[in-house]
PDB file of N, CA and C in Angstrom:
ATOM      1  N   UNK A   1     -17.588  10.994 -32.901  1.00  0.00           N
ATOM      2  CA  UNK A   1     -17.151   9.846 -32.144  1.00  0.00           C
ATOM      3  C   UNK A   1     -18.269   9.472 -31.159  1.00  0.00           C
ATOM      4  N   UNK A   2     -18.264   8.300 -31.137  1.00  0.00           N
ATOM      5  CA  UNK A   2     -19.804   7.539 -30.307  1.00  0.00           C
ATOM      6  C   UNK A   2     -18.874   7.723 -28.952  1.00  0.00           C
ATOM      7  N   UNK A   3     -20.219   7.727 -27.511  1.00  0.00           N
ATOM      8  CA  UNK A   3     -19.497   6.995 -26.252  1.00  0.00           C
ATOM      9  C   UNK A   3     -18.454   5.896 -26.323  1.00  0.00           C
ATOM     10  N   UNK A   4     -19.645   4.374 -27.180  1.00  0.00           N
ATOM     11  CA  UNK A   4     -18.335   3.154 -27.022  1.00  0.00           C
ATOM     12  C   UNK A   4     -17.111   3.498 -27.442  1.00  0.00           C
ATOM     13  N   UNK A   5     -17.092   4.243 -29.131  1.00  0.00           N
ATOM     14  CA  UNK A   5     -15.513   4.697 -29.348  1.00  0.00           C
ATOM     15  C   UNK A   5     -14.696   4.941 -28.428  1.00  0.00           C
ATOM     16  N   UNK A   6     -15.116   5.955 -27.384  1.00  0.00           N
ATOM     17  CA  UNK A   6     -14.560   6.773 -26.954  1.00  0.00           C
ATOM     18  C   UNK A   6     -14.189   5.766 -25.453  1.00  0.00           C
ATOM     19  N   UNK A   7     -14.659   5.131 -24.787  1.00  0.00           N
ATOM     20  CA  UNK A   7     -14.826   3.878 -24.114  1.00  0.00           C
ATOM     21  C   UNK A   7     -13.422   3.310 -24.420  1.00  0.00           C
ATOM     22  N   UNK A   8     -13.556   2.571 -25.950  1.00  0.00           N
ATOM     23  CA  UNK A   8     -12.622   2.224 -26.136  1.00  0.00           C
ATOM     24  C   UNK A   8     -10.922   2.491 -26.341  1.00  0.00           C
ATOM     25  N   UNK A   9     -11.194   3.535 -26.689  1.00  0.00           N
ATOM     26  CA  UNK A   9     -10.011   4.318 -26.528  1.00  0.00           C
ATOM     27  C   UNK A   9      -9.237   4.686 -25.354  1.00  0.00           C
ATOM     28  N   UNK A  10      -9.969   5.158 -24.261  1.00  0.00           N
ATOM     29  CA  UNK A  10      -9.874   5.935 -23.033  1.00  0.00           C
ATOM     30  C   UNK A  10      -9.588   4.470 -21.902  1.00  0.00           C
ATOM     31  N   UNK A  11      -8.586   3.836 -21.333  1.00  0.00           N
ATOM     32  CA  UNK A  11      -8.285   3.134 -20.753  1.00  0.00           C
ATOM     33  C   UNK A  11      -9.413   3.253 -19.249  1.00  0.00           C
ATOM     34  N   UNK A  12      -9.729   2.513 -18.525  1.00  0.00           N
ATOM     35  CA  UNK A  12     -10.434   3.196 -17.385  1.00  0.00           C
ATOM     36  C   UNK A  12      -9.631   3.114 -16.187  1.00  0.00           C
ATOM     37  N   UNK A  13      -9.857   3.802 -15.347  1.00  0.00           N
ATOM     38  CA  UNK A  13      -8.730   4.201 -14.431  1.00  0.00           C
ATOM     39  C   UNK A  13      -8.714   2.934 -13.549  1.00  0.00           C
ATOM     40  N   UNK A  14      -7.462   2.619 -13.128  1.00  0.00           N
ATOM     41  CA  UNK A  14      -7.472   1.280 -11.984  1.00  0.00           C
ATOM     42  C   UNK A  14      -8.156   1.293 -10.908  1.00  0.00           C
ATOM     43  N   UNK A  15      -9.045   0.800 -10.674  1.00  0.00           N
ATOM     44  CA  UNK A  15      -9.585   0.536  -9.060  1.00  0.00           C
ATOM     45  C   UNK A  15      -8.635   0.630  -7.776  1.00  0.00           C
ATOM     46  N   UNK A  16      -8.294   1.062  -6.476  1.00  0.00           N
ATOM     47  CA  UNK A  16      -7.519   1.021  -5.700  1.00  0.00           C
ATOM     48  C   UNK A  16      -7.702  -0.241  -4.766  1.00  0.00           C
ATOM     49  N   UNK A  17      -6.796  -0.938  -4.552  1.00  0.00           N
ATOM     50  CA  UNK A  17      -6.648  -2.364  -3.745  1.00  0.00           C
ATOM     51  C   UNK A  17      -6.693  -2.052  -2.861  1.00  0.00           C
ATOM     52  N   UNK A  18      -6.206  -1.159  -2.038  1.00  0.00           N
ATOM     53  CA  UNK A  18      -5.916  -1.348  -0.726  1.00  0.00           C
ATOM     54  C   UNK A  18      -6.967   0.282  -0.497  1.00  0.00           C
ATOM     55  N   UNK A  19      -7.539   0.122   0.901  1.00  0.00           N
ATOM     56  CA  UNK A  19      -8.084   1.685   1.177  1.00  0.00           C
ATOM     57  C   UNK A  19      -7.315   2.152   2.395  1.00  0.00           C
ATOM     58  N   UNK A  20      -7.573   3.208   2.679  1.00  0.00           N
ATOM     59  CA  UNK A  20      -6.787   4.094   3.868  1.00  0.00           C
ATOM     60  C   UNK A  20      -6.879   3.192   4.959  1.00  0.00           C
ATOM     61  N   UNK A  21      -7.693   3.035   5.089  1.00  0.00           N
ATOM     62  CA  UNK A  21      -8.189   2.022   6.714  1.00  0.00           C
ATOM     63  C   UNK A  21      -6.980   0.864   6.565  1.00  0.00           C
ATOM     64  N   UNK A  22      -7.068   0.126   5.373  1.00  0.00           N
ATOM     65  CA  UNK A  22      -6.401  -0.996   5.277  1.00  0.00           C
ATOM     66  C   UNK A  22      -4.704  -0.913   5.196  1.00  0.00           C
ATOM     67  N   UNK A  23      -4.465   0.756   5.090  1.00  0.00           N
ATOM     68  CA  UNK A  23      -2.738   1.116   4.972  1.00  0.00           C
ATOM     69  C   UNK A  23      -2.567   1.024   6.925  1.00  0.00           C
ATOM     70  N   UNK A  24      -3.628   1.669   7.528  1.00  0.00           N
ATOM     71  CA  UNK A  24      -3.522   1.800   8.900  1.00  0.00           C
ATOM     72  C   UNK A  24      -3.008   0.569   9.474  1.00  0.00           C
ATOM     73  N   UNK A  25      -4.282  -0.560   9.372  1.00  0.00           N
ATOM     74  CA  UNK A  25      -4.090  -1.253  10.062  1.00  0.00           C
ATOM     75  C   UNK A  25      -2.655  -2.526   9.577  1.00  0.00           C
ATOM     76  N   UNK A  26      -2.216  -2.967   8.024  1.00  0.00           N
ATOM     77  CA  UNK A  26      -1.199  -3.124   7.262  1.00  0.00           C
ATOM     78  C   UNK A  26      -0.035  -2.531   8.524  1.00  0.00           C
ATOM     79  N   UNK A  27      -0.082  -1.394   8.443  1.00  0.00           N
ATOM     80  CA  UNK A  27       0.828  -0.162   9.408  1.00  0.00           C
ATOM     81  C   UNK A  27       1.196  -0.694  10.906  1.00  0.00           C
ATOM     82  N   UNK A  28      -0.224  -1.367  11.526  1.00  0.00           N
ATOM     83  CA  UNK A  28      -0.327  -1.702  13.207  1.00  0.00           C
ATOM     84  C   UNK A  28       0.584  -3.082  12.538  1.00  0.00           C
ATOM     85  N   UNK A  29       0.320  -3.892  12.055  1.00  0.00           N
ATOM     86  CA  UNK A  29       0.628  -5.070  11.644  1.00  0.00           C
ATOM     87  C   UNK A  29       2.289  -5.217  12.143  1.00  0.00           C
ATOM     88  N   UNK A  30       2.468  -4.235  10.742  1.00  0.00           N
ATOM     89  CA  UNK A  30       4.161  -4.533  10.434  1.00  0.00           C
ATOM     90  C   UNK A  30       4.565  -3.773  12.184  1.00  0.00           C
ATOM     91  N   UNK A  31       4.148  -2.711  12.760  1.00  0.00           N
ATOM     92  CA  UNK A  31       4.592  -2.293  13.850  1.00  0.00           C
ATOM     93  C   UNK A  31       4.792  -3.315  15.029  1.00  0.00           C
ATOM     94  N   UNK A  32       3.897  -4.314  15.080  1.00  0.00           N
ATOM     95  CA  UNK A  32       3.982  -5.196  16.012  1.00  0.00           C
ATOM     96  C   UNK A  32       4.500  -6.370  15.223  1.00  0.00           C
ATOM     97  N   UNK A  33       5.113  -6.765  14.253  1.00  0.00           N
ATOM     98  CA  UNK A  33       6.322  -7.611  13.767  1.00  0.00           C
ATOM     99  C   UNK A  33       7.303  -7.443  14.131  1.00  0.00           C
ATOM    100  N   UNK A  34       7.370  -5.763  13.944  1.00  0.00           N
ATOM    101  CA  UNK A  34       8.811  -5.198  14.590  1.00  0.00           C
ATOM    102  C   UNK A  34       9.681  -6.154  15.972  1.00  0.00           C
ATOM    103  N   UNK A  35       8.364  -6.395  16.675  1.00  0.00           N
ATOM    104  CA  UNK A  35       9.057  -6.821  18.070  1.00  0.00           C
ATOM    105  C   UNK A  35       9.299  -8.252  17.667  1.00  0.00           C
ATOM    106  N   UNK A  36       9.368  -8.732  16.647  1.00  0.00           N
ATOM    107  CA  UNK A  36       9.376  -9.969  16.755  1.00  0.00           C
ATOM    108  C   UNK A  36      10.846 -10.656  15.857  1.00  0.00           C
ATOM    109  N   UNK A  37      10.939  -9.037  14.919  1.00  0.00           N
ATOM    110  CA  UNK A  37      11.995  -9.689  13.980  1.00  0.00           C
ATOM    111  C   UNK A  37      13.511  -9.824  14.858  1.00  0.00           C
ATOM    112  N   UNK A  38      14.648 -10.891  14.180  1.00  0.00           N
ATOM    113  CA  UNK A  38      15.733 -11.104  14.944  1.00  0.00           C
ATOM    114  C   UNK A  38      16.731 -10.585  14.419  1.00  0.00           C
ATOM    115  N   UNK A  39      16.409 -10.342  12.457  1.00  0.00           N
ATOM    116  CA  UNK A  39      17.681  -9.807  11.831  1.00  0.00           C
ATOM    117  C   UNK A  39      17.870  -8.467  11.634  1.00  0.00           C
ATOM    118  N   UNK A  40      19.157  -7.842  11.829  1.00  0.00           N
ATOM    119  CA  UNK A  40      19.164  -6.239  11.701  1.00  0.00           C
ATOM    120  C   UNK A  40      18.855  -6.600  10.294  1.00  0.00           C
ATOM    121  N   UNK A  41      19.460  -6.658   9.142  1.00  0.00           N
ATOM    122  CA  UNK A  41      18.677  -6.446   7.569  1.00  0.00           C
ATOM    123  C   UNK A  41      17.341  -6.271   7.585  1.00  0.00           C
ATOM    124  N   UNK A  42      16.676  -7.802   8.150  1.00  0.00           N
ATOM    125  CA  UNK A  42      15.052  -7.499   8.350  1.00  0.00           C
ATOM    126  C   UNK A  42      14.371  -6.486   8.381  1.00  0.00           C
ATOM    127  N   UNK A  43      14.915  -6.251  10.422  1.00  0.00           N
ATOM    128  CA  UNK A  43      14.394  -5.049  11.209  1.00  0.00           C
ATOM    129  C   UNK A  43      14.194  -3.834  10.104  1.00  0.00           C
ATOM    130  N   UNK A  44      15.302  -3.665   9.406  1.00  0.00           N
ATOM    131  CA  UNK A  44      15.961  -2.153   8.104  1.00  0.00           C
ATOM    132  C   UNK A  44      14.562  -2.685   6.964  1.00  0.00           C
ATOM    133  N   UNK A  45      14.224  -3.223   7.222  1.00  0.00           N
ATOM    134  CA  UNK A  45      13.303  -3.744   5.537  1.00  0.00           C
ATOM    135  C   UNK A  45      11.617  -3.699   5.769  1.00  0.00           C
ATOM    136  N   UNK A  46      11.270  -3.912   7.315  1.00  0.00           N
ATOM    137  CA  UNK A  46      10.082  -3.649   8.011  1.00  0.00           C
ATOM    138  C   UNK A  46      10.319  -2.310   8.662  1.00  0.00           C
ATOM    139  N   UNK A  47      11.276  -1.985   8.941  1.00  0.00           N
ATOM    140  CA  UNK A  47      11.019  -0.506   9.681  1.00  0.00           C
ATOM    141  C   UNK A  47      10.890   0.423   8.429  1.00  0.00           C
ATOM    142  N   UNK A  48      11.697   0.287   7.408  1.00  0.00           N
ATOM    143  CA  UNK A  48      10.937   0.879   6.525  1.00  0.00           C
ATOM    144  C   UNK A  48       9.789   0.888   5.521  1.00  0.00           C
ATOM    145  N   UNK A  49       9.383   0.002   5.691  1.00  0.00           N
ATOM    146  CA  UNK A  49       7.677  -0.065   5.214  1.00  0.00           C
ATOM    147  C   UNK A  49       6.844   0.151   6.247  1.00  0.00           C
ATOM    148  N   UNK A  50       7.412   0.568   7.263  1.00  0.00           N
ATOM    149  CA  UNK A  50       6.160   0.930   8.126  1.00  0.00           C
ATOM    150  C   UNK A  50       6.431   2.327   8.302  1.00  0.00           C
ATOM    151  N   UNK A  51       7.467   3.016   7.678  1.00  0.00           N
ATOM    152  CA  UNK A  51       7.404   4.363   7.793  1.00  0.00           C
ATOM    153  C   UNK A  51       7.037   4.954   6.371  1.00  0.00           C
ATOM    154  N   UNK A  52       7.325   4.260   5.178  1.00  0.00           N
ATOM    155  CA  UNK A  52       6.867   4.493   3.891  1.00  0.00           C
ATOM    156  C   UNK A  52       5.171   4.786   4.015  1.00  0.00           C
ATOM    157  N   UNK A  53       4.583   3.271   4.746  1.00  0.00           N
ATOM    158  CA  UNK A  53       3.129   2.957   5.058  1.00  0.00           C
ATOM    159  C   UNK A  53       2.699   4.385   5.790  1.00  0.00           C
ATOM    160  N   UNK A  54       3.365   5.293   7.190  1.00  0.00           N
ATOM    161  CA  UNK A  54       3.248   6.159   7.946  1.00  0.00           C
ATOM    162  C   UNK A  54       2.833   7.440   6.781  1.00  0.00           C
ATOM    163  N   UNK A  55       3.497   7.817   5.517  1.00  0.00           N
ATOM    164  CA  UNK A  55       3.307   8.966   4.882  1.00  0.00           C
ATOM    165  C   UNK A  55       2.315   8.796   3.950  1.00  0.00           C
ATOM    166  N   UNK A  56       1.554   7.322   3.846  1.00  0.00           N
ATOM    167  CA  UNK A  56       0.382   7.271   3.148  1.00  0.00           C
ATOM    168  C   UNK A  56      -1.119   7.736   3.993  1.00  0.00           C
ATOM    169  N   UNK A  57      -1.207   7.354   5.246  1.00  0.00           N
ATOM    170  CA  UNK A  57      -1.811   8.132   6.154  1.00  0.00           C
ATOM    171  C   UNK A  57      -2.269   8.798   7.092  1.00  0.00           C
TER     172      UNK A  57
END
């Protein structure tokens, strides 16, 4: 089996979108929305992506 075969076969791994730095500051973001949202549902829907966001780094 050649490299290209093998190329072709072998999917290549996804690039990552977002980097650590960018979960942080994403993180400061939604934290200071917090003070801004009015609906309890909301508040429940940003407070938890900013604690989901918290165990990424």
């Amino acid at each position: 089996m050649t490299e290209e075969t093998s190329r072709a076969r072998d999917p290549e791994r996804p690039r990552a979108v977002f980097s650590q730095e960018d979960f942080e500051l994403i993180r400061t973001a939604i934290g200071n929305y917090l003070a801004e949202v009015t609906t309890d549902r909301e508040r429940t829907k940003y407070s938890n992506l900013y604690h989901r966001l918290g165990r990424l780094t």
